[in-house]
Protein backbone atom coordinates (compact mmCIF):
# COMPACT_ATOMS: atom_id res chain seq x y z
CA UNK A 1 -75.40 -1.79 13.03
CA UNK A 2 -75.25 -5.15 14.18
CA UNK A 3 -78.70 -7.63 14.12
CA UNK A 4 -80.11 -8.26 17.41
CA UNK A 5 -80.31 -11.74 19.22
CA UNK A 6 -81.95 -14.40 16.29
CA UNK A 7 -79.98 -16.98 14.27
CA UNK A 8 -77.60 -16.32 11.31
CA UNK A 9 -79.14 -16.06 8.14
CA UNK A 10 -82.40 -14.52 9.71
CA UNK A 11 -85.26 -17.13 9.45
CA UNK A 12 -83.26 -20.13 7.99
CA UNK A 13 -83.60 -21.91 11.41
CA UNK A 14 -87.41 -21.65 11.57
CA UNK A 15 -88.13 -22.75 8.13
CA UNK A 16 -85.39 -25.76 8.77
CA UNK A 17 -87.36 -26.94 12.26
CA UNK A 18 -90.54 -26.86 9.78
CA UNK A 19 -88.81 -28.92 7.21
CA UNK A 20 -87.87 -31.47 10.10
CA UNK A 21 -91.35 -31.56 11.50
CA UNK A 22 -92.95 -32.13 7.90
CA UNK A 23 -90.17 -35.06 7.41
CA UNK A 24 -90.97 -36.58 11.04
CA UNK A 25 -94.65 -36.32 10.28
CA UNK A 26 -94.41 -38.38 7.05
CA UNK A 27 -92.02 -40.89 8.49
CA UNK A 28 -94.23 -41.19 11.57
CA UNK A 29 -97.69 -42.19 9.00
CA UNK A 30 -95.58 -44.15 6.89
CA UNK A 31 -94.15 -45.98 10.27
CA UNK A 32 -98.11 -46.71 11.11
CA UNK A 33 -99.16 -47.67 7.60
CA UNK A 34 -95.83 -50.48 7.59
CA UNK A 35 -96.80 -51.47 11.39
CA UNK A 36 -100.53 -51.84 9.99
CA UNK A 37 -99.57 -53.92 6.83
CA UNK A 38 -96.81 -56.47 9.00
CA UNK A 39 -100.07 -56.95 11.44
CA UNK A 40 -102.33 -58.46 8.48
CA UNK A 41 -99.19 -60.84 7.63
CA UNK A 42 -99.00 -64.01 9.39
CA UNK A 43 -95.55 -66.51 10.14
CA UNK A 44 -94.91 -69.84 10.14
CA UNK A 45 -92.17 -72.09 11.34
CA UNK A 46 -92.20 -75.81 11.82
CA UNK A 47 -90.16 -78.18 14.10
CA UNK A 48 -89.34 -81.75 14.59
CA UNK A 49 -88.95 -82.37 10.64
CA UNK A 50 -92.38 -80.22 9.81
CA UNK A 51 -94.12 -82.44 12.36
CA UNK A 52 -95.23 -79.33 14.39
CA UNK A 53 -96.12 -76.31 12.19
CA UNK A 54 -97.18 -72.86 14.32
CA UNK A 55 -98.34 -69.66 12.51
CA UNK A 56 -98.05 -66.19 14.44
CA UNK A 57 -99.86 -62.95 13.01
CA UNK A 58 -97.98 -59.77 12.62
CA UNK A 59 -99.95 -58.88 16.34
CA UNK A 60 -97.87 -61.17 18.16
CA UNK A 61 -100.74 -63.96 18.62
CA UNK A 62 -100.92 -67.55 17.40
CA UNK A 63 -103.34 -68.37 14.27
CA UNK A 64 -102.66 -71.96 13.86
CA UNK A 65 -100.62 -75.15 15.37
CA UNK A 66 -100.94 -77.99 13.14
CA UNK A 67 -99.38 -81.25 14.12
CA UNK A 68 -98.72 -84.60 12.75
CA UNK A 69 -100.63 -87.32 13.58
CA UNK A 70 -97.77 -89.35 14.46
CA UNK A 71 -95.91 -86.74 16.80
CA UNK A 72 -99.03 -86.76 19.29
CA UNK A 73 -97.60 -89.81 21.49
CA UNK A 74 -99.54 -90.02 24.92
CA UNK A 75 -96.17 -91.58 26.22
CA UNK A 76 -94.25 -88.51 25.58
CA UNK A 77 -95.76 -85.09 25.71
CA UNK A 78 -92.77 -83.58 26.75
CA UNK A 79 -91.17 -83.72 23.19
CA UNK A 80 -94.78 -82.27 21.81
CA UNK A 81 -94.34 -79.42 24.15
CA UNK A 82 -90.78 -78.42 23.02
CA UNK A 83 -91.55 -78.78 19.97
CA UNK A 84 -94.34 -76.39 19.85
CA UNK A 85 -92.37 -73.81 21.97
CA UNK A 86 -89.77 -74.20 19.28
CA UNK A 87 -91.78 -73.55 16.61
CA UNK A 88 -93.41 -71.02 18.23
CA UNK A 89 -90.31 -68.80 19.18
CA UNK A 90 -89.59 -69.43 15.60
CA UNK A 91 -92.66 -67.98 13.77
CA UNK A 92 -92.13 -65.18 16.45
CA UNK A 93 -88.83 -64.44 15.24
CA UNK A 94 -89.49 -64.19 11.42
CA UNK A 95 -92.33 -61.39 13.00
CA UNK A 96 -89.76 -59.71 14.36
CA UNK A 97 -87.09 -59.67 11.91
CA UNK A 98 -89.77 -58.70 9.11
CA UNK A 99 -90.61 -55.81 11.61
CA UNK A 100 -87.03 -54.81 12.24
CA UNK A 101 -86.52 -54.56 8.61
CA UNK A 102 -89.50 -52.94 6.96
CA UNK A 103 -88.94 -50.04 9.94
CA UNK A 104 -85.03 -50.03 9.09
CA UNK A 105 -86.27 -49.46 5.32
CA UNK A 106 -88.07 -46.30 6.64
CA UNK A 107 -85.67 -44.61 8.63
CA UNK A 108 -82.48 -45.44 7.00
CA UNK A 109 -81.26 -47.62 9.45
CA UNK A 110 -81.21 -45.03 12.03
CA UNK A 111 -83.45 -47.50 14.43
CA UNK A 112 -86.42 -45.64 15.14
CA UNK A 113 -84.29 -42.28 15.36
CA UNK A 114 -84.40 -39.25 13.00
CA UNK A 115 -80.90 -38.35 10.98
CA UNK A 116 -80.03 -35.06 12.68
């Protein structure tokens, strides 16, 4: 007599979706506990020589800009501006790259995705 409808190997494919679901679930809480650790970190960059110095948190938001007394000219605010945007953009990318890789640790480089 031949088995009726199911999967081959009777309840393999059940216990394997379970499996998956455990392995999501753990990657998901480890995924929060990393994201909650990188927020408490902070970043800094510096531009202009170390003459403008900007620190980010792991929350996207600036902690500190700290600048040199003698790159505050009144005559040209300009260069003060870029640098701080440089600096800036530069803290912000060490945030991100630090994210990027402690979430590429946890999923094996699969990006966010699960291996199946």
């Amino acid at each position: 007599m031949a088995k009726r409808g199911g999967f081959p190997g009777g309840m393999g494919m059940p216990g394997n979706m379970n499996n998956l679901m455990k392995q999501a679930q753990k990657m998901q809480k480890q995924m929060e506990e990393s994201q909650k650790e990188l927020e408490t970190k902070e970043f800094t960059a510096t531009a202009g020589g170390g003459a403008v110095e900007v620190t980010v948190s792991g929350k996207k938001e600036i902690t500190k800009v700290k600048l040199a007394e003698e790159v505050v000219d009144p005559d040209d605010i300009e260069m003060l501006e870029d640098l701080i945007v440089a600096a800036t953009n530069e803290a912000l990318r060490k945030m991100e790259e630090a994210t990027t890789s402690a979430m590429a640790k946890l999923t094996g480089g699969f990006g966010g995705g699960f291996p199946f």
